[in-house]
PDB file of N, CA and C in Angstrom:
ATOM      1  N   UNK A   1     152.990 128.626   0.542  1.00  0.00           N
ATOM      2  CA  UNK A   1     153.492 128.608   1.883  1.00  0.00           C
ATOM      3  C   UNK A   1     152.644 127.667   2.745  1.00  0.00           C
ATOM      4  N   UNK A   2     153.076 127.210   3.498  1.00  0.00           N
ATOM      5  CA  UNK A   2     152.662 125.850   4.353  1.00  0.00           C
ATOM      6  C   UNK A   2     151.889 126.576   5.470  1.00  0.00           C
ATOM      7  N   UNK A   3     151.404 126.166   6.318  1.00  0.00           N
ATOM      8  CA  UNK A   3     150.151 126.592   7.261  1.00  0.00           C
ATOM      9  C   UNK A   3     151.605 125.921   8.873  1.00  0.00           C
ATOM     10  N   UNK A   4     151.589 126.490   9.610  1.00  0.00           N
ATOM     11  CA  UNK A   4     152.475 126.075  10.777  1.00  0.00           C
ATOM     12  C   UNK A   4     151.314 124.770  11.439  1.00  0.00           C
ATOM     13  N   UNK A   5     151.827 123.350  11.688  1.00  0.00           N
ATOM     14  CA  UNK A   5     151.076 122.438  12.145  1.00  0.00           C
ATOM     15  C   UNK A   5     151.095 122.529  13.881  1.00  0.00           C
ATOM     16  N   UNK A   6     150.099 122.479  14.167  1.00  0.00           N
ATOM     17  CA  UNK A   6     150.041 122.440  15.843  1.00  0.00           C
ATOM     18  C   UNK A   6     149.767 121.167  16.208  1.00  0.00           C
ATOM     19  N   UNK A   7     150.906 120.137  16.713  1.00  0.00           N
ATOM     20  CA  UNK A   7     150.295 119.037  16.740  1.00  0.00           C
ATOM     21  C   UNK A   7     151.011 118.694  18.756  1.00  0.00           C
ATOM     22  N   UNK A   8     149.950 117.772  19.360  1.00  0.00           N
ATOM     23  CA  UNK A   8     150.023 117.422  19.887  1.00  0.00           C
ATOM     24  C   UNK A   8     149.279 116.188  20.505  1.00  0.00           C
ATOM     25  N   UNK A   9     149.870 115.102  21.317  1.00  0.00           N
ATOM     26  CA  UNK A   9     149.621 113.823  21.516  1.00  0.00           C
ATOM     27  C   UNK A   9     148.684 113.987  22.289  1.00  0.00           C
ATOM     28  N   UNK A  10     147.961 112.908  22.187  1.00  0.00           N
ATOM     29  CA  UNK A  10     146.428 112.707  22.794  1.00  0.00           C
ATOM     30  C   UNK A  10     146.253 112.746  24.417  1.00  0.00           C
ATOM     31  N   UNK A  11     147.430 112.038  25.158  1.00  0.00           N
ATOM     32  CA  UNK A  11     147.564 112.376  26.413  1.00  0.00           C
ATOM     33  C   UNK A  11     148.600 113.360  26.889  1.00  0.00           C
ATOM     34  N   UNK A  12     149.017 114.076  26.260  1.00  0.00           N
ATOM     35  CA  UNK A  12     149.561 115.312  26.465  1.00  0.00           C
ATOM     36  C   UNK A  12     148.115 116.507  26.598  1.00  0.00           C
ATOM     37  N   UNK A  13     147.346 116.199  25.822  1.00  0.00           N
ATOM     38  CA  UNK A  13     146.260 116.949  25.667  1.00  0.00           C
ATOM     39  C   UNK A  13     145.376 117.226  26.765  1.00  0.00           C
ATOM     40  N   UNK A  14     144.513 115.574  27.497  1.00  0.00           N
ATOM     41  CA  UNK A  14     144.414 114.751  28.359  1.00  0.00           C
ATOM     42  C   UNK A  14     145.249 115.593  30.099  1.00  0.00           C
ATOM     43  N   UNK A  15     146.606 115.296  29.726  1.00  0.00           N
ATOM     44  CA  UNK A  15     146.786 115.959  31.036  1.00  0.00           C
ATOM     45  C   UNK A  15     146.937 117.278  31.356  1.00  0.00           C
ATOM     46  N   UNK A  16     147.126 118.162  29.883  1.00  0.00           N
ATOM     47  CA  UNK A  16     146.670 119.719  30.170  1.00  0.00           C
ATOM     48  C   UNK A  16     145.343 119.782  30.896  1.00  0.00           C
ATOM     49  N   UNK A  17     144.359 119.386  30.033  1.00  0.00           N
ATOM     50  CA  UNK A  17     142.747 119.529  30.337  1.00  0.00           C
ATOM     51  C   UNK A  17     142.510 119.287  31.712  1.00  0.00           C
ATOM     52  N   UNK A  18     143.279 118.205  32.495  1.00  0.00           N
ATOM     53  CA  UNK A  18     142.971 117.844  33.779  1.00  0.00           C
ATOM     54  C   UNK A  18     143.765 119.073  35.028  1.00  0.00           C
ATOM     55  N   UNK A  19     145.002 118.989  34.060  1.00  0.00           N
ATOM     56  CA  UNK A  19     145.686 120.175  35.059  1.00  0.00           C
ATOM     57  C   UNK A  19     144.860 121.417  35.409  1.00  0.00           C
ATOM     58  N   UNK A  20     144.351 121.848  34.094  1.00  0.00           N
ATOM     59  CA  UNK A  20     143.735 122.909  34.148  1.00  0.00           C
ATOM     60  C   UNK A  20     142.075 123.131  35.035  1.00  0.00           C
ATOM     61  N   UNK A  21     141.596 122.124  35.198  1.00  0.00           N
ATOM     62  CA  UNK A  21     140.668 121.704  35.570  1.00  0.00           C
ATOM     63  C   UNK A  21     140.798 121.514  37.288  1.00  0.00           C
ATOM     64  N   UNK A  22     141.776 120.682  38.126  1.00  0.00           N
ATOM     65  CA  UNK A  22     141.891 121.257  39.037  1.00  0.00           C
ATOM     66  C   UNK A  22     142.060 122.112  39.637  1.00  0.00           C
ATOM     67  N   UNK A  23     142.348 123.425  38.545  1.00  0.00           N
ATOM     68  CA  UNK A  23     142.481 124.286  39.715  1.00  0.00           C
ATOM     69  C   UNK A  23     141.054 125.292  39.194  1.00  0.00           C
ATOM     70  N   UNK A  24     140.061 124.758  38.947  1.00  0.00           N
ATOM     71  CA  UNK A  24     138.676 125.169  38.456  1.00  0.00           C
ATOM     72  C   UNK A  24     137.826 124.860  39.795  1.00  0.00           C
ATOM     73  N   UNK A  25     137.561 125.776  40.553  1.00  0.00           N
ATOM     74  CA  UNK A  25     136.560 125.228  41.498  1.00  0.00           C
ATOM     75  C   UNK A  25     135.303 124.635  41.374  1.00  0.00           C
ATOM     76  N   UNK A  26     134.480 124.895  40.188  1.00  0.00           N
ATOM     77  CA  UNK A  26     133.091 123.716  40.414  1.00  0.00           C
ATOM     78  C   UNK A  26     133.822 122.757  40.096  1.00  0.00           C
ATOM     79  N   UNK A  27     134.570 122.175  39.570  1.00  0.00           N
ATOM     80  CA  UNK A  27     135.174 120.683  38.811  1.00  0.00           C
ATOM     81  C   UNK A  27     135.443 120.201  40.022  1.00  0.00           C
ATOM     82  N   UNK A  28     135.949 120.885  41.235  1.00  0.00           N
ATOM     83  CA  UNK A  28     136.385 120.152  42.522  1.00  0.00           C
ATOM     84  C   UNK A  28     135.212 120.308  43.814  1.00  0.00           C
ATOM     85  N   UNK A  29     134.378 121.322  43.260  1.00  0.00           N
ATOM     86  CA  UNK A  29     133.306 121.161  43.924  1.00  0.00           C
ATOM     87  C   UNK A  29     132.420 119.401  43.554  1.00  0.00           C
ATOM     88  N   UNK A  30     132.452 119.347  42.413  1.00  0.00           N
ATOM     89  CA  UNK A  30     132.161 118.629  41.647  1.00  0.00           C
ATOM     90  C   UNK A  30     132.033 116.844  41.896  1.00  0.00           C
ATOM     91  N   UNK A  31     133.789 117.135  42.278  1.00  0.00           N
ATOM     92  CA  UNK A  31     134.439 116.092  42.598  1.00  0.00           C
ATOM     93  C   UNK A  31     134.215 115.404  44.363  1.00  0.00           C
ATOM     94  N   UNK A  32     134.053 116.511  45.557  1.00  0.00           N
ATOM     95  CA  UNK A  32     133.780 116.271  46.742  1.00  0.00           C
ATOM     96  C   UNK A  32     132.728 116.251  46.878  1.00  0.00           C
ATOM     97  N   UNK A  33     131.767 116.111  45.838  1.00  0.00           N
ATOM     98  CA  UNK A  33     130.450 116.382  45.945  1.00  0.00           C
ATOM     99  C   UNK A  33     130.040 114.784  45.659  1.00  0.00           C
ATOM    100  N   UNK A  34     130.709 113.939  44.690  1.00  0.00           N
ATOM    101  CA  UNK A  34     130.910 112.631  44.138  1.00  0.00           C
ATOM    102  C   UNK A  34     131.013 111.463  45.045  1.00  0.00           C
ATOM    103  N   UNK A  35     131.918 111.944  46.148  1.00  0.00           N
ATOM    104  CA  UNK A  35     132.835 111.215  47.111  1.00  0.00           C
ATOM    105  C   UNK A  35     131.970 111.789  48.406  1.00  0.00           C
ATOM    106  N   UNK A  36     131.156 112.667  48.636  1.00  0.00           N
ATOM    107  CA  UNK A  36     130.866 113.397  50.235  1.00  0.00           C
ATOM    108  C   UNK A  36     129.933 111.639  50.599  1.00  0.00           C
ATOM    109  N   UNK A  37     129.282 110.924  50.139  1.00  0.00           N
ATOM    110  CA  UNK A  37     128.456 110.083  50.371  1.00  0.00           C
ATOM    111  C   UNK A  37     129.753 108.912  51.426  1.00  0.00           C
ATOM    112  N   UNK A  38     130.460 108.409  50.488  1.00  0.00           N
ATOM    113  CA  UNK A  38     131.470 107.664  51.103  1.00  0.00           C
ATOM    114  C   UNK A  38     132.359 108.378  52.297  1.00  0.00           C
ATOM    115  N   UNK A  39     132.465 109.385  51.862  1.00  0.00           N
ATOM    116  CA  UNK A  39     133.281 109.970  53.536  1.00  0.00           C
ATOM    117  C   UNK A  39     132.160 110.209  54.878  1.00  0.00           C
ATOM    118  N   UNK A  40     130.945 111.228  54.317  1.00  0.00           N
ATOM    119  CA  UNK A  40     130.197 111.128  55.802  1.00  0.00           C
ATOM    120  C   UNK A  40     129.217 109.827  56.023  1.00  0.00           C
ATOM    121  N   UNK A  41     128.875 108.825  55.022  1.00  0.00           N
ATOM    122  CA  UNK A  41     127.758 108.233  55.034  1.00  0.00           C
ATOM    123  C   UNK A  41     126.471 108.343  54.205  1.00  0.00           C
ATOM    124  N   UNK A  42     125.496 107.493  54.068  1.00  0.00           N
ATOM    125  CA  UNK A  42     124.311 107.732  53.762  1.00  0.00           C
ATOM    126  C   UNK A  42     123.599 109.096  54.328  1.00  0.00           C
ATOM    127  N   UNK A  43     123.400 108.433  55.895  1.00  0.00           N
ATOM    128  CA  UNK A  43     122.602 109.512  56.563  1.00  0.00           C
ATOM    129  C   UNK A  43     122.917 110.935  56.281  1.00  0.00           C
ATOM    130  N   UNK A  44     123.904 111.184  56.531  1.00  0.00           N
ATOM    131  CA  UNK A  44     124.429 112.561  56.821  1.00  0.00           C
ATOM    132  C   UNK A  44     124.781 113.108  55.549  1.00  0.00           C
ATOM    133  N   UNK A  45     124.331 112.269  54.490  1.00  0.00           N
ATOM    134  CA  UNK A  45     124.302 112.889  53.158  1.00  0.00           C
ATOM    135  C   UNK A  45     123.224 113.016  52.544  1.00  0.00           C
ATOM    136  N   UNK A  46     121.919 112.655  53.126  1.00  0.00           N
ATOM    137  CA  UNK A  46     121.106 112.737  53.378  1.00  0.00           C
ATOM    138  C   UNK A  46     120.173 114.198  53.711  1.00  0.00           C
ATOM    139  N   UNK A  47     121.120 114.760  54.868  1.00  0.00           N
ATOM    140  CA  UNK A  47     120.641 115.698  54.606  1.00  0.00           C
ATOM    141  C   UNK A  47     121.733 117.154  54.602  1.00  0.00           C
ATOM    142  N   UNK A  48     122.160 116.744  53.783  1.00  0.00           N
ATOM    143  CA  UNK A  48     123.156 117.549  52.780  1.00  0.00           C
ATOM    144  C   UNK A  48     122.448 118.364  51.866  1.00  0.00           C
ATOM    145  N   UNK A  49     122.323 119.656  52.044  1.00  0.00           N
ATOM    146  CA  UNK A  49     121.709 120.220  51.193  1.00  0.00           C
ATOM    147  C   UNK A  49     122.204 120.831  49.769  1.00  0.00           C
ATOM    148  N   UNK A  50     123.538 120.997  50.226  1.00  0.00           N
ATOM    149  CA  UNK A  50     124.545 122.190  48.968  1.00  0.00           C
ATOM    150  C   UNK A  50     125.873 121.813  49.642  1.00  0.00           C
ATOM    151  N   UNK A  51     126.943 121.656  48.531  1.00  0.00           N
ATOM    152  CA  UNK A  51     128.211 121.996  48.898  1.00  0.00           C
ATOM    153  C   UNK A  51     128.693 123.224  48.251  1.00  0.00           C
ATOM    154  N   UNK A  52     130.164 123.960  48.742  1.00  0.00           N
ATOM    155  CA  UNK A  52     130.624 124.720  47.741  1.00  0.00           C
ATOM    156  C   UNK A  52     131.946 125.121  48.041  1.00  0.00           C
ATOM    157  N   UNK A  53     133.332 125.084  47.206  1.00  0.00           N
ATOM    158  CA  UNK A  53     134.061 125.404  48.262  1.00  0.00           C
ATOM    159  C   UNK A  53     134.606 126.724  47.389  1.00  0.00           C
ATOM    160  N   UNK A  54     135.394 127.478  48.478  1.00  0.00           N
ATOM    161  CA  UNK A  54     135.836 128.603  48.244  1.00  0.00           C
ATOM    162  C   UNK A  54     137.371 129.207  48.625  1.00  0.00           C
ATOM    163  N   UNK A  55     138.274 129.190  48.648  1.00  0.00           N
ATOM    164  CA  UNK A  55     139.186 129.570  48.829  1.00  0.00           C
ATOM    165  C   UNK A  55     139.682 128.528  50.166  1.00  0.00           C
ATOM    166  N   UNK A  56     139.772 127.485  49.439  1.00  0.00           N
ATOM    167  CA  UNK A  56     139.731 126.080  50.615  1.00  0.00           C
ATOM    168  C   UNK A  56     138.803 125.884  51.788  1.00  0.00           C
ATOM    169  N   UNK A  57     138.562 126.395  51.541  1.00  0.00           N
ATOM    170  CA  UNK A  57     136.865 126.636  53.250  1.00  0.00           C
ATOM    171  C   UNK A  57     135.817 125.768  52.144  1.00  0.00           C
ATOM    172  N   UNK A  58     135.743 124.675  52.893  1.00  0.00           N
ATOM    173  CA  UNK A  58     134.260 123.899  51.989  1.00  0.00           C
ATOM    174  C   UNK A  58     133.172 124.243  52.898  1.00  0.00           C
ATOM    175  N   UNK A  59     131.974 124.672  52.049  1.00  0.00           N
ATOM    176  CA  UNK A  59     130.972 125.322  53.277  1.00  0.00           C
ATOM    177  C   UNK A  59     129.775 124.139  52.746  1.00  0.00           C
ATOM    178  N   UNK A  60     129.086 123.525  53.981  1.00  0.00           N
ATOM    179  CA  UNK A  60     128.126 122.058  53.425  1.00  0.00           C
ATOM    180  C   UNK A  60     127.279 122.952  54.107  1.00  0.00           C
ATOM    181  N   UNK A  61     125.711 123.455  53.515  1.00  0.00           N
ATOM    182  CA  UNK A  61     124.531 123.663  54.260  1.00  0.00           C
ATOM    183  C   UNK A  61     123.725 122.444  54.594  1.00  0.00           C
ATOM    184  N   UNK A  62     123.374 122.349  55.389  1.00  0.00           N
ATOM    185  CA  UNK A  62     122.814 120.975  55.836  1.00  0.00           C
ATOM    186  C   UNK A  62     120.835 121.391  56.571  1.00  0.00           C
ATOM    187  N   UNK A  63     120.141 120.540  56.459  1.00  0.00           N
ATOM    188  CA  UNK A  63     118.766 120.290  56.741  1.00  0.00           C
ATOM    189  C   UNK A  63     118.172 119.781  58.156  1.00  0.00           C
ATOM    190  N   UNK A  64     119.580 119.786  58.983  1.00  0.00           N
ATOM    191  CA  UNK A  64     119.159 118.946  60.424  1.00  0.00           C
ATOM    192  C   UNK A  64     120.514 119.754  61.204  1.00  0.00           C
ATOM    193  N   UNK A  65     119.417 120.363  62.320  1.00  0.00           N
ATOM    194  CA  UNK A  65     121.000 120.875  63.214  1.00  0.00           C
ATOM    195  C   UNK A  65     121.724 119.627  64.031  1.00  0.00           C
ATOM    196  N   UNK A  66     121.282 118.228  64.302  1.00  0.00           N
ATOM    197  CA  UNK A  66     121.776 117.168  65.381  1.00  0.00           C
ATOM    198  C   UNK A  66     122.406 116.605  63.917  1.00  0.00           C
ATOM    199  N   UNK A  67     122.548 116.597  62.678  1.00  0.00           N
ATOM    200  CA  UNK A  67     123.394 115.952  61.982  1.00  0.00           C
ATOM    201  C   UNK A  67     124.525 116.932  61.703  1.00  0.00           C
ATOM    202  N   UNK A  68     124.459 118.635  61.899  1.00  0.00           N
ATOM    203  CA  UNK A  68     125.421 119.350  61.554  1.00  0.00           C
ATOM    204  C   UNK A  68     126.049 119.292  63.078  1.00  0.00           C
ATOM    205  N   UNK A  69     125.842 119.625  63.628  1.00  0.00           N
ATOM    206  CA  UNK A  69     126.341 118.968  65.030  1.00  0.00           C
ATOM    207  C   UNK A  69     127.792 118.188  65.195  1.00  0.00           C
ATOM    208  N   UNK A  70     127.037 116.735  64.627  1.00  0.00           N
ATOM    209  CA  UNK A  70     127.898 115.536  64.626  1.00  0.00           C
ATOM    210  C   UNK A  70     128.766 115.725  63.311  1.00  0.00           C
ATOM    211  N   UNK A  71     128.253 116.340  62.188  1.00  0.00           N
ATOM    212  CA  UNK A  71     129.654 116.694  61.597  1.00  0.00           C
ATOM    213  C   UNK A  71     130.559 117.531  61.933  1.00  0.00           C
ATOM    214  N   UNK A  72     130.340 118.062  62.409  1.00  0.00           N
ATOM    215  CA  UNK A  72     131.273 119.895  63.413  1.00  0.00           C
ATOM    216  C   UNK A  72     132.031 119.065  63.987  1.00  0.00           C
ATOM    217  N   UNK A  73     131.596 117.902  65.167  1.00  0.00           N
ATOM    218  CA  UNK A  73     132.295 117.329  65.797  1.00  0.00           C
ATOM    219  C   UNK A  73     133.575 116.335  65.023  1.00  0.00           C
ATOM    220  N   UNK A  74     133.733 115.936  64.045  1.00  0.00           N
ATOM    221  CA  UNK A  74     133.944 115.252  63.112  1.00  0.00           C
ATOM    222  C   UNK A  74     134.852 116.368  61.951  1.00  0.00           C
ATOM    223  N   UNK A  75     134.762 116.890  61.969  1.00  0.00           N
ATOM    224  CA  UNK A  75     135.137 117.938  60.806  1.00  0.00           C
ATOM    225  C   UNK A  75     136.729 117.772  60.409  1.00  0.00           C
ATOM    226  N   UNK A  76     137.660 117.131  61.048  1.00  0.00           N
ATOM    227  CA  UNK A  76     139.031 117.699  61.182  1.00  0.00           C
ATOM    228  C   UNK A  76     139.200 115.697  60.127  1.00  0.00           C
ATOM    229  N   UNK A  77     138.556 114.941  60.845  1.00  0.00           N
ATOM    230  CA  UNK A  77     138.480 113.624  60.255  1.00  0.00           C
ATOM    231  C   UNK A  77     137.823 113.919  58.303  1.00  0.00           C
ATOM    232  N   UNK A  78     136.848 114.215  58.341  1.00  0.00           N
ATOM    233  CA  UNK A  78     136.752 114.535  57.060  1.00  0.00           C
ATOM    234  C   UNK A  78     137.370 115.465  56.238  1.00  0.00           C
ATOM    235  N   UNK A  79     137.776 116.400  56.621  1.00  0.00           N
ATOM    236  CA  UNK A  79     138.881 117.068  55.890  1.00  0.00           C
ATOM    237  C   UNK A  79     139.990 116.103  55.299  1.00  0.00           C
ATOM    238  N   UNK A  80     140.294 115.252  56.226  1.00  0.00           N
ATOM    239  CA  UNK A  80     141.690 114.331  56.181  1.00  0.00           C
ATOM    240  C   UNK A  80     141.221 113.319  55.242  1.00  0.00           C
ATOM    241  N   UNK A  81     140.350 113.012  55.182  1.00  0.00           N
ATOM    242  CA  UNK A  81     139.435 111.904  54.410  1.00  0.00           C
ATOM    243  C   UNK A  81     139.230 112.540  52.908  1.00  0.00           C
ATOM    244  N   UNK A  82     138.829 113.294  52.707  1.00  0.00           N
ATOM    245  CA  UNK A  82     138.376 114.469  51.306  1.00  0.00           C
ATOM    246  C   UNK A  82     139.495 114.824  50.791  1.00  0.00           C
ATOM    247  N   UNK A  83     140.775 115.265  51.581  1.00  0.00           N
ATOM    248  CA  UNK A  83     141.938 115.442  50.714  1.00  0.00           C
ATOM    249  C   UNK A  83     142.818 114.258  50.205  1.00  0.00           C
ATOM    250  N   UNK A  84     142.691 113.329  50.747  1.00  0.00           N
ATOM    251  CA  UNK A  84     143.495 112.062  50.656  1.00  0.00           C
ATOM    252  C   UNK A  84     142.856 111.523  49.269  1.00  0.00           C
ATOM    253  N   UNK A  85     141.207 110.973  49.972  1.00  0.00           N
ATOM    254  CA  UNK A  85     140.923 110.131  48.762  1.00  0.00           C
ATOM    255  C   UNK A  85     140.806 111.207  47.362  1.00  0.00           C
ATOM    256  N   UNK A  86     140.583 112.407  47.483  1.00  0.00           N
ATOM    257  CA  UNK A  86     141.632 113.295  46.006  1.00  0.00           C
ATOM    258  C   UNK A  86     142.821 113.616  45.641  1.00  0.00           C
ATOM    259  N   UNK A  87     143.236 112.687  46.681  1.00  0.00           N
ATOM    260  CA  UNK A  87     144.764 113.219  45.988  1.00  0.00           C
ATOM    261  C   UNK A  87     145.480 114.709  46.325  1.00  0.00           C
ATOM    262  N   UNK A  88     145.130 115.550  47.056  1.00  0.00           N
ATOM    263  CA  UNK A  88     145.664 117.086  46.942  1.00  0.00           C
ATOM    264  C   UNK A  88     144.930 117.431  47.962  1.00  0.00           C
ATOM    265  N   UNK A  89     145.259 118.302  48.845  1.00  0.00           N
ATOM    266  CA  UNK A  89     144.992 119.717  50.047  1.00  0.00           C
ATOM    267  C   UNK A  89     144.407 120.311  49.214  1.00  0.00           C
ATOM    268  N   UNK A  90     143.051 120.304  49.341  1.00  0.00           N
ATOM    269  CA  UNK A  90     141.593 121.073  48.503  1.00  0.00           C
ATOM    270  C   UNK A  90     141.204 121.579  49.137  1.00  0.00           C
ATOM    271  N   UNK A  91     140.843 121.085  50.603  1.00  0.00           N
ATOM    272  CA  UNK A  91     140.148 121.383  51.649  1.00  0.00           C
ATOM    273  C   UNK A  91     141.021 121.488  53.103  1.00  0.00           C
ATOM    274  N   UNK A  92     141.020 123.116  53.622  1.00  0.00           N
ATOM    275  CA  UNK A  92     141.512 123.560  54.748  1.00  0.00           C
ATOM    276  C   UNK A  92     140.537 123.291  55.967  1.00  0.00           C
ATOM    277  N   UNK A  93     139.196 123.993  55.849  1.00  0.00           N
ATOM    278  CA  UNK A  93     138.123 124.109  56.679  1.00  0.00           C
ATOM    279  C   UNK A  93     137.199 123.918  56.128  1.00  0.00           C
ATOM    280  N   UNK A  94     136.099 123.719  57.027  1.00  0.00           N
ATOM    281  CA  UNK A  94     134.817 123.576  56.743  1.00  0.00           C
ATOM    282  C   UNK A  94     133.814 124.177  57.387  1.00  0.00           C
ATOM    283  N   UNK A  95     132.937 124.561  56.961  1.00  0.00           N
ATOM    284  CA  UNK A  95     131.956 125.376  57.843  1.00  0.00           C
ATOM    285  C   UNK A  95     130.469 124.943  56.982  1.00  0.00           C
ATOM    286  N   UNK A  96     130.025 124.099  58.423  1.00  0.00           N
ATOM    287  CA  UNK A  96     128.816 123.855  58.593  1.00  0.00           C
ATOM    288  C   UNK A  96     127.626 124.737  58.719  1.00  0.00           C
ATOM    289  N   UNK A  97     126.573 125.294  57.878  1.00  0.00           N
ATOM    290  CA  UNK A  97     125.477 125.992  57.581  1.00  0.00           C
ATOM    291  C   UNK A  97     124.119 125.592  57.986  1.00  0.00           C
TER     292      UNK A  97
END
């Protein structure tokens, strides 16, 4: 008797793994964590201490209250910025720490 073959194509495989993977929160922590430099800057990534997100609320603890400040002020722009350049509504809110 023959063994049942499980076969499937290499990018069929490929786009399970990825599907499955976005909806994995460190992988997208992961991912805004990659990109936070280009959306807020050097400075202000700088003193970026931790990201993490959670049920769409990305929470950034930060090392300087006059740089969490100016991101608070800013917050609605980077949201718009973080979901775009990923592709997908990842990020609802943010709350600065």
């Amino acid at each position: 008797m023959k063994k049942p073959q499980n076969h499937m194509l290499l990018k069929d495989v490929i786009k399970l793994f990825f599907r499955e993977q976005k909806n994995n929160t460190q992988f997208n922590e992961m991912r805004i964590t990659k990109i936070w430099v280009d959306i807020v800057g050097q400075h202000f990534a700088n003193h970026t201490v931790s990201i993490s997100l959670k049920y769409k609320t990305l929470f950034v603890r930060m090392d300087s209250a006059g740089a969490k400040y100016d991101l608070f002020m800013g917050r609605n722009l980077i949201i718009r910025q973080i979901n775009r350049t990923l592709g997908e509504n990842l990020v609802e809110r943010i709350m600065f720490q």
